[in-house]
C-alpha atoms as a PDB file:
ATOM      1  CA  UNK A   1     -14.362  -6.497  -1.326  1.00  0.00           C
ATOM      2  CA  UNK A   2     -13.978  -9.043   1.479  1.00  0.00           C
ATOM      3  CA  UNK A   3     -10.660  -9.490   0.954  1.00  0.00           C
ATOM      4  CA  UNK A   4      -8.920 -12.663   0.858  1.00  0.00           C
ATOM      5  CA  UNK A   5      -5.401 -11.516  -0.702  1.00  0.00           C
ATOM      6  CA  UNK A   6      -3.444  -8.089  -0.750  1.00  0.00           C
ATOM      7  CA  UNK A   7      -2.905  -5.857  -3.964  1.00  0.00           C
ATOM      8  CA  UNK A   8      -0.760  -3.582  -4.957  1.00  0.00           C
ATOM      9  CA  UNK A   9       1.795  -3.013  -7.354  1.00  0.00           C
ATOM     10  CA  UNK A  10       2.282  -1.356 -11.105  1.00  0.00           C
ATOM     11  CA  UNK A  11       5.251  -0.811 -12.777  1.00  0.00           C
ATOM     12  CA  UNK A  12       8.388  -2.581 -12.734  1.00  0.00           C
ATOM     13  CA  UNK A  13      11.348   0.237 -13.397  1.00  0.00           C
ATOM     14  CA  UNK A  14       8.791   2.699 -14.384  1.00  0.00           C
ATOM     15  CA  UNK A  15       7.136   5.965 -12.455  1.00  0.00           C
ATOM     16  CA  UNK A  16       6.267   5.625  -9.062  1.00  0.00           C
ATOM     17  CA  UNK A  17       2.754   7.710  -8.105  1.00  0.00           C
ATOM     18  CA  UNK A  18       3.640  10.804  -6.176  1.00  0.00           C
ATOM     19  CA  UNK A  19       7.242  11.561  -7.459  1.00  0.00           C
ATOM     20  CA  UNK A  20       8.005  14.871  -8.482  1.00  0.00           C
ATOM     21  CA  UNK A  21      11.086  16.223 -10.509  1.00  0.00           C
ATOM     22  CA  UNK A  22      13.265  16.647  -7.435  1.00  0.00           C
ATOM     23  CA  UNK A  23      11.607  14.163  -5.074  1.00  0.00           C
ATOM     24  CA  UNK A  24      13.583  10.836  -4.751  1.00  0.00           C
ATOM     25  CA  UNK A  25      10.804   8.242  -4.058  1.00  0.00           C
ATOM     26  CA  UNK A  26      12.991   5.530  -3.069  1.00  0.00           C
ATOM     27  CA  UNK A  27      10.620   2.136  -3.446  1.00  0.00           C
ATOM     28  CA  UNK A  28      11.494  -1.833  -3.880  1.00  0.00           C
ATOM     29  CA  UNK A  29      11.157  -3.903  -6.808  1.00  0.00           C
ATOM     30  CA  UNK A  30      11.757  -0.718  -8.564  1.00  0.00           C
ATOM     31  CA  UNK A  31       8.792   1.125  -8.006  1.00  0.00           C
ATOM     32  CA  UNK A  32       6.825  -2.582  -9.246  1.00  0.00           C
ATOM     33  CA  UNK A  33       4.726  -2.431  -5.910  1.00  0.00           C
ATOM     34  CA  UNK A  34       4.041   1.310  -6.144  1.00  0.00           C
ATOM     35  CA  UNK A  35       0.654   2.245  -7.640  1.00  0.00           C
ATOM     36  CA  UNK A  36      -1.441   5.633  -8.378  1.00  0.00           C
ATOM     37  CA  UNK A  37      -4.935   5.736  -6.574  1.00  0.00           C
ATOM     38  CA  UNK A  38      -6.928   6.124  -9.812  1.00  0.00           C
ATOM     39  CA  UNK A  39      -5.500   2.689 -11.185  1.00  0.00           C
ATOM     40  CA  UNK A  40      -6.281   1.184  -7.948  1.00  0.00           C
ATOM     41  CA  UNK A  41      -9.460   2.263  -7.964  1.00  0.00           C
ATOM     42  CA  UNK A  42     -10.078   1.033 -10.934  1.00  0.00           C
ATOM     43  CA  UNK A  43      -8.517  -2.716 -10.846  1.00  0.00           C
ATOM     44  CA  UNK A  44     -10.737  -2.707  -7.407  1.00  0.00           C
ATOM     45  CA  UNK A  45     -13.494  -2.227  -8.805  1.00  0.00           C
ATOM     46  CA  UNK A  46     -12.865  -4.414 -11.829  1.00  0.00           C
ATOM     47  CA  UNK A  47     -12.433  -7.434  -9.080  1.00  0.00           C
ATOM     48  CA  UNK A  48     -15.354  -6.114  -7.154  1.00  0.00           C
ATOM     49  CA  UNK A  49     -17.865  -6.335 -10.290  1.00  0.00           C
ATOM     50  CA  UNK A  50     -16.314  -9.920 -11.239  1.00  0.00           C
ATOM     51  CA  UNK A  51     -16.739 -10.960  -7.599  1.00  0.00           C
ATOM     52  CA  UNK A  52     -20.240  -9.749  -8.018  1.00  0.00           C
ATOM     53  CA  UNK A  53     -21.066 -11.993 -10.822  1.00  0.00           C
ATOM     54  CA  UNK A  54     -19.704 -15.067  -9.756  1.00  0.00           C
ATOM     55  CA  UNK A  55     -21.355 -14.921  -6.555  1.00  0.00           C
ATOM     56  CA  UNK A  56     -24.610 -13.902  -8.200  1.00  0.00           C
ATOM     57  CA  UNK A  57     -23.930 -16.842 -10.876  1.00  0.00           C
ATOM     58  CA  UNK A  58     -23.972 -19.204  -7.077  1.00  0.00           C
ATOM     59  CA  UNK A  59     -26.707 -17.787  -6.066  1.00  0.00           C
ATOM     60  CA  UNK A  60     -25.675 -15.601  -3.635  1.00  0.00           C
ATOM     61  CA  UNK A  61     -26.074 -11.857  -3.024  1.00  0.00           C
ATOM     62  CA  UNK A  62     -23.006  -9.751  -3.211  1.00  0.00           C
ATOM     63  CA  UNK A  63     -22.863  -5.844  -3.317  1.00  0.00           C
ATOM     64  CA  UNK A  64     -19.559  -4.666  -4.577  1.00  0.00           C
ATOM     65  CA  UNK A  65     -17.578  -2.668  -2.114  1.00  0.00           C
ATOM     66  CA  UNK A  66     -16.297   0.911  -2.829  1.00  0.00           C
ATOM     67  CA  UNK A  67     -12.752   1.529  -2.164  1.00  0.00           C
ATOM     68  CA  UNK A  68     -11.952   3.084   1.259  1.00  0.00           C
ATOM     69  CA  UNK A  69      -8.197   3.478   1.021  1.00  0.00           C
ATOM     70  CA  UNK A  70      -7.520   7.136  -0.105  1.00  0.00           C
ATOM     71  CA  UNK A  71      -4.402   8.971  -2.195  1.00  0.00           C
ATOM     72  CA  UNK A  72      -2.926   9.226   0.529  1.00  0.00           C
ATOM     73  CA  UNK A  73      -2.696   6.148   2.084  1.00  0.00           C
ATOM     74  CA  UNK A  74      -2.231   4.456  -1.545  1.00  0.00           C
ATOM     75  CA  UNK A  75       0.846   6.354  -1.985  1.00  0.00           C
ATOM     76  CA  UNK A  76       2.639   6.755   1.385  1.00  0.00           C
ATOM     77  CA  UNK A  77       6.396   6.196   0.949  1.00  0.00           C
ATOM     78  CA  UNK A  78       7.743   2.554   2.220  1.00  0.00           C
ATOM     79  CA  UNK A  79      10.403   3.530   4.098  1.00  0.00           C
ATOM     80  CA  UNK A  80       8.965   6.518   5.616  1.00  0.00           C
ATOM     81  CA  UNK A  81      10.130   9.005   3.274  1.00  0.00           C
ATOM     82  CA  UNK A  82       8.970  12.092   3.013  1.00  0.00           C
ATOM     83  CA  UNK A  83       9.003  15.702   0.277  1.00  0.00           C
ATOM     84  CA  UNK A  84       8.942  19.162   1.561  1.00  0.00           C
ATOM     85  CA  UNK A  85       5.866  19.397  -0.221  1.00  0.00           C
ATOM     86  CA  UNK A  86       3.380  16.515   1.125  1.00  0.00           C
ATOM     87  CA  UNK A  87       4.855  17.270   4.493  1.00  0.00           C
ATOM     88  CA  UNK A  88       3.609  20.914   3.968  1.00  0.00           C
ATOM     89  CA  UNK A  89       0.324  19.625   2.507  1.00  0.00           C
ATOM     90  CA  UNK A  90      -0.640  17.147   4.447  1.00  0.00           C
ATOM     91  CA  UNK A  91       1.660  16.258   6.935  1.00  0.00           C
ATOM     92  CA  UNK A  92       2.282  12.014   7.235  1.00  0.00           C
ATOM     93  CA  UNK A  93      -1.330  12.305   6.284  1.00  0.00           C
ATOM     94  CA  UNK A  94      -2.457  10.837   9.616  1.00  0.00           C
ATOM     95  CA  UNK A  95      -5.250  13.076  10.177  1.00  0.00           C
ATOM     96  CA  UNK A  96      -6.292  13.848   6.882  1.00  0.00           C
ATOM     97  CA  UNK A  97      -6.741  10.055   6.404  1.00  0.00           C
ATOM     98  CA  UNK A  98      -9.117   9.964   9.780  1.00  0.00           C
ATOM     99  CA  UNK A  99     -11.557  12.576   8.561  1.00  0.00           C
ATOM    100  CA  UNK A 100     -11.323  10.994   5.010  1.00  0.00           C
ATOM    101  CA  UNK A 101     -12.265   7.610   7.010  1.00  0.00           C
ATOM    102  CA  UNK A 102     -15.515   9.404   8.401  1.00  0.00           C
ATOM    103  CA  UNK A 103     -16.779  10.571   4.624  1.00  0.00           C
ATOM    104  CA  UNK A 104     -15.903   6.971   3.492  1.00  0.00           C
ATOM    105  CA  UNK A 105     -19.011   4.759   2.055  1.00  0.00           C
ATOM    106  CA  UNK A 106     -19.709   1.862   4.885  1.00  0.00           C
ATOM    107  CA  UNK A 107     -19.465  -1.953   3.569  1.00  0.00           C
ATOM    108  CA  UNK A 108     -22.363  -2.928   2.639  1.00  0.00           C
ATOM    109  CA  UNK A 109     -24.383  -5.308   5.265  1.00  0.00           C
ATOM    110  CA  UNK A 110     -24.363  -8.738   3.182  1.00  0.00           C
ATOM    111  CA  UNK A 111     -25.677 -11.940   4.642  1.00  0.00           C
ATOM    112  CA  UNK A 112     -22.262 -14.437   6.183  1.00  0.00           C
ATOM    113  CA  UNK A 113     -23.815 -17.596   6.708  1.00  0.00           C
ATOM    114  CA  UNK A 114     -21.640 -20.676   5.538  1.00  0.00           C
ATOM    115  CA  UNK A 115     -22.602 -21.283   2.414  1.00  0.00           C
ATOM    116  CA  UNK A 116     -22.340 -17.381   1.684  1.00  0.00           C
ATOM    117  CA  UNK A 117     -18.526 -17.186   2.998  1.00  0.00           C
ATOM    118  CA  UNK A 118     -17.718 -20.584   1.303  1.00  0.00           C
ATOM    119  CA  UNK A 119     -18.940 -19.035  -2.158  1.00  0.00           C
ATOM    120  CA  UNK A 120     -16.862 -16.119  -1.436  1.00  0.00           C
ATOM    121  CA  UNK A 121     -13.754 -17.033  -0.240  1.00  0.00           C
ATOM    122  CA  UNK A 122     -13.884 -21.104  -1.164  1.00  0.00           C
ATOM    123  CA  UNK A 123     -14.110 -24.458   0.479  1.00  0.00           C
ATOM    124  CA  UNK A 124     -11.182 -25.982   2.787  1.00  0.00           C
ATOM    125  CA  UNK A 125     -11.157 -28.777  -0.095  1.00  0.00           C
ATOM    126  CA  UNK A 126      -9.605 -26.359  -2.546  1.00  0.00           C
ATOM    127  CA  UNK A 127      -6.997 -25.009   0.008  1.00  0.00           C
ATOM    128  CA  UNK A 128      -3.727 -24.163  -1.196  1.00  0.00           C
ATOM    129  CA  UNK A 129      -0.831 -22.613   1.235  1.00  0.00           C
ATOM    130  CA  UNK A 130       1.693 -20.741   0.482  1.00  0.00           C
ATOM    131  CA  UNK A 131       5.298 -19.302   1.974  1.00  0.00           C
ATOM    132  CA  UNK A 132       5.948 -15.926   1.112  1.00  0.00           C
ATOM    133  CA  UNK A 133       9.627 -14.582   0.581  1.00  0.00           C
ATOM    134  CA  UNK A 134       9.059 -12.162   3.622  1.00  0.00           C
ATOM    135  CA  UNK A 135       8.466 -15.692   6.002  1.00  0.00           C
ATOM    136  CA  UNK A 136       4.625 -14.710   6.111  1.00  0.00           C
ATOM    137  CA  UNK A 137       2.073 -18.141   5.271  1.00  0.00           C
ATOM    138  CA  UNK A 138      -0.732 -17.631   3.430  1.00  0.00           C
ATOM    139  CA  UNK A 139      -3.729 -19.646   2.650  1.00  0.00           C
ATOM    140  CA  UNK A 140      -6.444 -19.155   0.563  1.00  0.00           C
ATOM    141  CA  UNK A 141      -8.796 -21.567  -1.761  1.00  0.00           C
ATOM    142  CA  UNK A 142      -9.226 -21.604  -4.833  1.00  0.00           C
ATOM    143  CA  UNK A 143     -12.712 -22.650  -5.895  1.00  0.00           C
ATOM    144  CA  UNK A 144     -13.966 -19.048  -3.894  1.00  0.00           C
ATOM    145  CA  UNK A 145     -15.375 -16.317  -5.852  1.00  0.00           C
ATOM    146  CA  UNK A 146     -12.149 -13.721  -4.530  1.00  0.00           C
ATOM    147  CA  UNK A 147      -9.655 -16.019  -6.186  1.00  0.00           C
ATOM    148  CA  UNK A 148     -11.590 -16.795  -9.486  1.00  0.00           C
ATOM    149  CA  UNK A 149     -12.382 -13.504  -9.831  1.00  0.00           C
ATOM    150  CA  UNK A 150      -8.466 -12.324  -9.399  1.00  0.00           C
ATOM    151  CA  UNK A 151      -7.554 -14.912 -11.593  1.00  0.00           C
ATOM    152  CA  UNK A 152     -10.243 -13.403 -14.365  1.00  0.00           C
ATOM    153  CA  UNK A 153      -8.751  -9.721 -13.894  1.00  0.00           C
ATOM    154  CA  UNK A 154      -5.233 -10.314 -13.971  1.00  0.00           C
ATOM    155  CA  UNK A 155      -4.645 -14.084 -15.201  1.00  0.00           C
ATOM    156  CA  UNK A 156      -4.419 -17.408 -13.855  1.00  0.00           C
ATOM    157  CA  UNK A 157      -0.779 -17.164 -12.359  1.00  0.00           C
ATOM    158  CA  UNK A 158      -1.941 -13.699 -10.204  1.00  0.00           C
ATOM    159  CA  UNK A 159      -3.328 -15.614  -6.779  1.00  0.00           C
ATOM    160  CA  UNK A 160       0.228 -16.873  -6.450  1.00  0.00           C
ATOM    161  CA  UNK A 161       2.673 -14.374  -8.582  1.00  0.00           C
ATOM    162  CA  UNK A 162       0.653 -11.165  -6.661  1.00  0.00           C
ATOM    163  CA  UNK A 163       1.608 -12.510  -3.111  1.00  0.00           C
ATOM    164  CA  UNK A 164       5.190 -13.453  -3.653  1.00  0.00           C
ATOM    165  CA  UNK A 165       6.181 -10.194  -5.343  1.00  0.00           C
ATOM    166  CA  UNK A 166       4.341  -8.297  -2.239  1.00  0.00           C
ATOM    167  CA  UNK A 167       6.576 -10.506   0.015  1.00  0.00           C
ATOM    168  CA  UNK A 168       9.965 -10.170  -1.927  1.00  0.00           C
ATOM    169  CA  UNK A 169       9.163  -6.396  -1.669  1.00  0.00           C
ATOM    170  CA  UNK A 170       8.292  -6.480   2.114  1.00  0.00           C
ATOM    171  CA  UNK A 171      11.917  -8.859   1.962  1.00  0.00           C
ATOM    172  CA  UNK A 172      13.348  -6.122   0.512  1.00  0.00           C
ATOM    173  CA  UNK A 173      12.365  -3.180   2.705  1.00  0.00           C
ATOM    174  CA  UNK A 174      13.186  -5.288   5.711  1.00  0.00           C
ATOM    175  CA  UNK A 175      16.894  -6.025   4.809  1.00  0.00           C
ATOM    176  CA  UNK A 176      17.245  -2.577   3.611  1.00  0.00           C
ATOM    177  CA  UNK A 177      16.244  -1.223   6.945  1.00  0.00           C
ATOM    178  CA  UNK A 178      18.400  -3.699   8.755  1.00  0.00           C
ATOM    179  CA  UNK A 179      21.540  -2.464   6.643  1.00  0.00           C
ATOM    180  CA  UNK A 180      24.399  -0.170   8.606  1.00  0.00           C
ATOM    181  CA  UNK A 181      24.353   2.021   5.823  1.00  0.00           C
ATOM    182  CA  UNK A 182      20.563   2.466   6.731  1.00  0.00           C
ATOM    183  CA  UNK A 183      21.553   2.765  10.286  1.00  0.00           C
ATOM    184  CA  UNK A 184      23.876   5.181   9.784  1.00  0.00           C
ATOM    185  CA  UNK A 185      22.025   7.648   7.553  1.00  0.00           C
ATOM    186  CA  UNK A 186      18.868   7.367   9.932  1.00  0.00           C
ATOM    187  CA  UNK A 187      21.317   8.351  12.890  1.00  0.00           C
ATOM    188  CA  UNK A 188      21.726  11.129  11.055  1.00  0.00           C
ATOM    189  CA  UNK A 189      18.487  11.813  10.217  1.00  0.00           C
ATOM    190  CA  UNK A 190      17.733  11.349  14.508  1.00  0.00           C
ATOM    191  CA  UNK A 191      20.411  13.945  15.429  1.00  0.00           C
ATOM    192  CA  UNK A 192      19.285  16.303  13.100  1.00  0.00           C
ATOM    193  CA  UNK A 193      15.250  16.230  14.325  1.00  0.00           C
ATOM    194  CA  UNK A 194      16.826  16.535  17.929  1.00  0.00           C
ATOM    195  CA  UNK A 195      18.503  19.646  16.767  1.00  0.00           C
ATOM    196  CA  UNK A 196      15.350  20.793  15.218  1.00  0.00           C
ATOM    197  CA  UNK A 197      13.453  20.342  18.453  1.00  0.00           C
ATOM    198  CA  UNK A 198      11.714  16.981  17.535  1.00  0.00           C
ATOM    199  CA  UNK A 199      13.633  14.493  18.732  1.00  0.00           C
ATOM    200  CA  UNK A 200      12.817  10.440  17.257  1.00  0.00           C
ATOM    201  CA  UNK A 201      14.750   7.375  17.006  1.00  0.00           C
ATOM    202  CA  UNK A 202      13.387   6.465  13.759  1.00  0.00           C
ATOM    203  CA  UNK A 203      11.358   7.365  11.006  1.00  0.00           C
ATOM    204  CA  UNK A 204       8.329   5.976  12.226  1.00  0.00           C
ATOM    205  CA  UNK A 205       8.643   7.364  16.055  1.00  0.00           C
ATOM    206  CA  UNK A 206       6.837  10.712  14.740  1.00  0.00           C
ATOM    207  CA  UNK A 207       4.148   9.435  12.998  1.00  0.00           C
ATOM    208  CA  UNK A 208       3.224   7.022  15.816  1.00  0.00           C
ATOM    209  CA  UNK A 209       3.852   9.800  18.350  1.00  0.00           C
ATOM    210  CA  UNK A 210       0.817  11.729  16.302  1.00  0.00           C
ATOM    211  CA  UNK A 211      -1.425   8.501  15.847  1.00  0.00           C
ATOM    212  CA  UNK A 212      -1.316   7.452  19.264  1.00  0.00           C
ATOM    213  CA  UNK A 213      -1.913  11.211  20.270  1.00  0.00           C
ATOM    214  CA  UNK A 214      -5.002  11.175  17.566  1.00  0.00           C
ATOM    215  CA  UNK A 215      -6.531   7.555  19.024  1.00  0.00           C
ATOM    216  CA  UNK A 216      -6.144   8.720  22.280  1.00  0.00           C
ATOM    217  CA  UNK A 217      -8.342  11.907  21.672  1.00  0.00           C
ATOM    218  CA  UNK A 218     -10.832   9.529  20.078  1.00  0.00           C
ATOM    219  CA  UNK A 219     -11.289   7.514  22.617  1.00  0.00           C
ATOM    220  CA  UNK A 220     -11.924  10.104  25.093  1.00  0.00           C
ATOM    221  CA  UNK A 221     -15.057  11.221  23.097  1.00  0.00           C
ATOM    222  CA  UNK A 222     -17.720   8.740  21.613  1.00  0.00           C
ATOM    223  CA  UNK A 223     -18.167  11.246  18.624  1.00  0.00           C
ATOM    224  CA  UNK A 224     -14.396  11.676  18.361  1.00  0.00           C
ATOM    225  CA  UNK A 225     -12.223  14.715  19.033  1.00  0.00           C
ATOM    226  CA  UNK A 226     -13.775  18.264  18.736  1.00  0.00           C
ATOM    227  CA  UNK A 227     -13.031  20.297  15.614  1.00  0.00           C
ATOM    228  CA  UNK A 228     -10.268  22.489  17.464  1.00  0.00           C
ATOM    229  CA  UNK A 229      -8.377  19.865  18.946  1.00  0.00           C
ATOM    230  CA  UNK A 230      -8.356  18.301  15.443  1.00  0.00           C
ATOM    231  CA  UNK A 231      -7.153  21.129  13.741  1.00  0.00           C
ATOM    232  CA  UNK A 232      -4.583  21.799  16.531  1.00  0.00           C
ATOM    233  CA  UNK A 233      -3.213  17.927  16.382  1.00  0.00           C
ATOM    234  CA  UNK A 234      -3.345  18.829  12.094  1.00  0.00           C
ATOM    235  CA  UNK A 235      -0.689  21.340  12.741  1.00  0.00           C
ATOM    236  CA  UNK A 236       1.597  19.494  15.021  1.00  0.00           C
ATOM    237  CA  UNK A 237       1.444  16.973  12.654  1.00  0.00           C
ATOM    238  CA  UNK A 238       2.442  19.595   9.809  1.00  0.00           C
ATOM    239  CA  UNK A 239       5.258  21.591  11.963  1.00  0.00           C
ATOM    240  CA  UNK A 240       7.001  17.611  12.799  1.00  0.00           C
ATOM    241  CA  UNK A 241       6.403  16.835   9.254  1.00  0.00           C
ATOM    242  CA  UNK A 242       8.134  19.699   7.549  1.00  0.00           C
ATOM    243  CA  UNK A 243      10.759  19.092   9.911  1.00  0.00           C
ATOM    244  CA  UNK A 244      11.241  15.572   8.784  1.00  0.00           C
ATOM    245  CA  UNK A 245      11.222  16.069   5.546  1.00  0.00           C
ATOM    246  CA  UNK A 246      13.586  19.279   5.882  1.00  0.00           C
ATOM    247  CA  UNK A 247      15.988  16.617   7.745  1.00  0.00           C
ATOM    248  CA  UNK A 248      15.417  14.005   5.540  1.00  0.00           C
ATOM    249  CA  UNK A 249      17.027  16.935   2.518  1.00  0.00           C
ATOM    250  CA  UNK A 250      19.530  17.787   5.039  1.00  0.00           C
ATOM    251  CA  UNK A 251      21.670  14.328   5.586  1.00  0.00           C
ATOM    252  CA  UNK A 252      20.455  12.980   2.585  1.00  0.00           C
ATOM    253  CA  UNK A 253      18.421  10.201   3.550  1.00  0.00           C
ATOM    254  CA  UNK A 254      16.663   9.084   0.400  1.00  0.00           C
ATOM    255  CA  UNK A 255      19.980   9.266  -1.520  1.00  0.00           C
ATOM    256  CA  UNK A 256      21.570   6.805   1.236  1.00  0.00           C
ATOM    257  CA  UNK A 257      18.549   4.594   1.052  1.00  0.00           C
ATOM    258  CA  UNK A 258      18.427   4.557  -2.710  1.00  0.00           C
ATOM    259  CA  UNK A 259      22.165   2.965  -2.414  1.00  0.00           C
ATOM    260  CA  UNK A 260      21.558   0.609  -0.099  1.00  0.00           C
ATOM    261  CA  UNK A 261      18.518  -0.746  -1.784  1.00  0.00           C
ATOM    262  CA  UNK A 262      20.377  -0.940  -4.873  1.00  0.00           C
ATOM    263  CA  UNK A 263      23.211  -2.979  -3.158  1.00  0.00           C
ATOM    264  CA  UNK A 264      20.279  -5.308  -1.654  1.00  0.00           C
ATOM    265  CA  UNK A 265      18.237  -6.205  -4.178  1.00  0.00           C
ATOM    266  CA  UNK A 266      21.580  -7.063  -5.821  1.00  0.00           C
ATOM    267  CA  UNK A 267      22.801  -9.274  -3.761  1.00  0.00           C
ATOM    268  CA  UNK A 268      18.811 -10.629  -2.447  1.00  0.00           C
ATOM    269  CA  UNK A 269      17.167 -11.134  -5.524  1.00  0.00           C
ATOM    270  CA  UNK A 270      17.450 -14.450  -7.741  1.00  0.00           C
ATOM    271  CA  UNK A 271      16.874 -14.921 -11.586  1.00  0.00           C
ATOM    272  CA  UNK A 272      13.856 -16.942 -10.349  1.00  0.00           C
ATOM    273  CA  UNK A 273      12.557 -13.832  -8.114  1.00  0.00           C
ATOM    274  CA  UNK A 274      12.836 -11.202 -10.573  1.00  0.00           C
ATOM    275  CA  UNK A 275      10.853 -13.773 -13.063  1.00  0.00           C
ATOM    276  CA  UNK A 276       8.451 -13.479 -10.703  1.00  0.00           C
ATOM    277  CA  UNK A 277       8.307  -9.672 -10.588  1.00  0.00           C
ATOM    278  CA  UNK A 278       8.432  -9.439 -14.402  1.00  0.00           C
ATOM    279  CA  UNK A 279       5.003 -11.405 -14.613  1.00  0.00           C
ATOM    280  CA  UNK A 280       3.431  -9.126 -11.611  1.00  0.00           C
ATOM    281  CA  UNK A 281       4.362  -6.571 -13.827  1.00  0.00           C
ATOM    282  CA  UNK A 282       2.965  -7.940 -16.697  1.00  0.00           C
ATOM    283  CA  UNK A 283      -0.475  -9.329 -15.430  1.00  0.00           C
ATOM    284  CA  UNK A 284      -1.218  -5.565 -14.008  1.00  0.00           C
ATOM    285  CA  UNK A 285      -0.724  -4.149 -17.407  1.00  0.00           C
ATOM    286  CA  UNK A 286      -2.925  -6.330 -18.780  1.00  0.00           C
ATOM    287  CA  UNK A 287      -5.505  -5.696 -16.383  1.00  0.00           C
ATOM    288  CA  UNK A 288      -4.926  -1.934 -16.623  1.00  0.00           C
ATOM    289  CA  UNK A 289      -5.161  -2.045 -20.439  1.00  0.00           C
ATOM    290  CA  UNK A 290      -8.033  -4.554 -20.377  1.00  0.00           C
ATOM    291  CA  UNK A 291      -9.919  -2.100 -18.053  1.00  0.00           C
ATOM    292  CA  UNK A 292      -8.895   0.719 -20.089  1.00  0.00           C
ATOM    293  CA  UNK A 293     -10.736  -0.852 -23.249  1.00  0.00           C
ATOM    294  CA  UNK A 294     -10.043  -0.785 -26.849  1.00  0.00           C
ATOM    295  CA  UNK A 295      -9.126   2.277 -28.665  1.00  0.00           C
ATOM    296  CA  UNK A 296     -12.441   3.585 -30.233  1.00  0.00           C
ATOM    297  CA  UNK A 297     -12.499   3.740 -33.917  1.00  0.00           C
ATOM    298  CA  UNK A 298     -11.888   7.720 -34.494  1.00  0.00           C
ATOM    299  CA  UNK A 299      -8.393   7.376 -32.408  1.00  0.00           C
ATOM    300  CA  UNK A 300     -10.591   9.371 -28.995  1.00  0.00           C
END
């Protein structure tokens, strides 16, 4: 879909997509922003078919758009967490997600005259701003086929109640990662890659080490890298990752960023904010439940 707003986000104090029996998958809101793939596959292309018919119903040609993001992506830890396993698997999923991004369906080619984007995505009559709890602005208008058609999968309050629980999270994350006791247990985390012969200041210096390592070897080739420097750059990106995640276990990292969230949201979060959260919540079940259907008569 062209998008006009982000998405994410399932269940408020429930499971969170990826975590295991051991794993501690640390996430704000209480796992309310986390989401499995096949859900958000689903509630995309819910939007995507009422998009679809609202532009159709104006006139207008719309093909609905596949999802590109993959599993991967869809579930990657906020903080930069990683398990023993996914590291093993898949490293940070860097270049898995590239050669997933070359199988991925292309957007369709759709017509973007004004009249077109004004049908999609609304007229500046119907503006309406608004200030998320992470300081971001965000516009968008609400006569356009993206924001009528959000409003039809999720309910009339989800234009405004998605984006502000997205920002509190992002809120969230940021004062987490700001905290000393954050600080602190990433220190730890730094001294113990240096040991292990992979040294990084922070949790993202590794995976941005491999990216920048996999755009440069993409830009040196107009059909991208060959297959073997691929597969080599793969297992760099596995060795650093299984390091990671074997110093993450080793000063406790998740543990210490489980606390500090807790402590955060405590103290950062206002009746009035975690009203907001609780309708997220609510909205996406309804969608999810809605999409699933009614039970058929048999019980199957």
């Amino acid at each position: 879909m062209f998008v006009a707003l982000t998405a994410a986000g399932c269940s408020y104090g429930g499971g969170q997509p990826g975590r295991g029996s051991t794993a501690l998958d640390v996430r704000p809101l209480s796992g309310a922003t986390a989401i499995s793939h096949a859900d958000a596959v689903r509630l995309h292309d819910r939007e995507e078919r009422a998009v679809a018919a609202c532009m159709r119903a104006r006139g207008q040609r719309y093909t609905a758009q596949p999802r590109t993001a993959s599993a991967r992506s869809e579930e990657t830890n906020p903080y930069g967490l990683l398990t023993s396993r996914k590291a093993a698997q898949d490293g940070y999923g860097i270049v898995g997600e590239y050669v997933y991004r070359l199988t991925a369906p292309a957007p369709a080619d759709e017509p973007r005259g004004t009249v077109w984007q004004q049908a999609l995505t609304g007229t500046p009559a119907h503006r309406v701003s608004l200030r998320l709890p992470d300081g971001v602005s965000l516009e968008y208008s609400t006569d356009g086929c993206v924001a009528r058609a959000r409003a039809e999968v999720y309910g009339a309050d989800w234009n405004t109640v998605e984006p502000l629980t997205v920002g509190l999270a992002n809120r969230v994350i940021a004062a987490v990662e700001a905290d000393p006791g954050h600080r602190a247990a990433v220190r730890r985390w730094s001294a113990c890659m240096t040991r292990a012969g992979h040294p990084a200041k922070d949790l993202q210096a590794p995976r941005e080490a491999i990216d920048s390592r996999l755009r440069t070897a993409v830009s040196e080739s107009s059909t991208g890298p060959d297959q073997d420097a691929l597969h080599a750059l793969g297992r760099d990106e596995i060795r650093t990752a299984r390091a990671d995640a074997d110093c993450q276990g080793a000063t406790g990292l998740a543990e210490a960023v489980r606390k500090v969230q807790q402590a955060v949201e405590k103290s950062l979060l206002t009746e009035h904010d975690r009203k907001t959260v609780a309708a997220y919540v609510a909205d996406r079940r309804r969608a999810l439940a809605a999409e699933a259907g009614p039970p058929s008569p048999n019980g199957g």
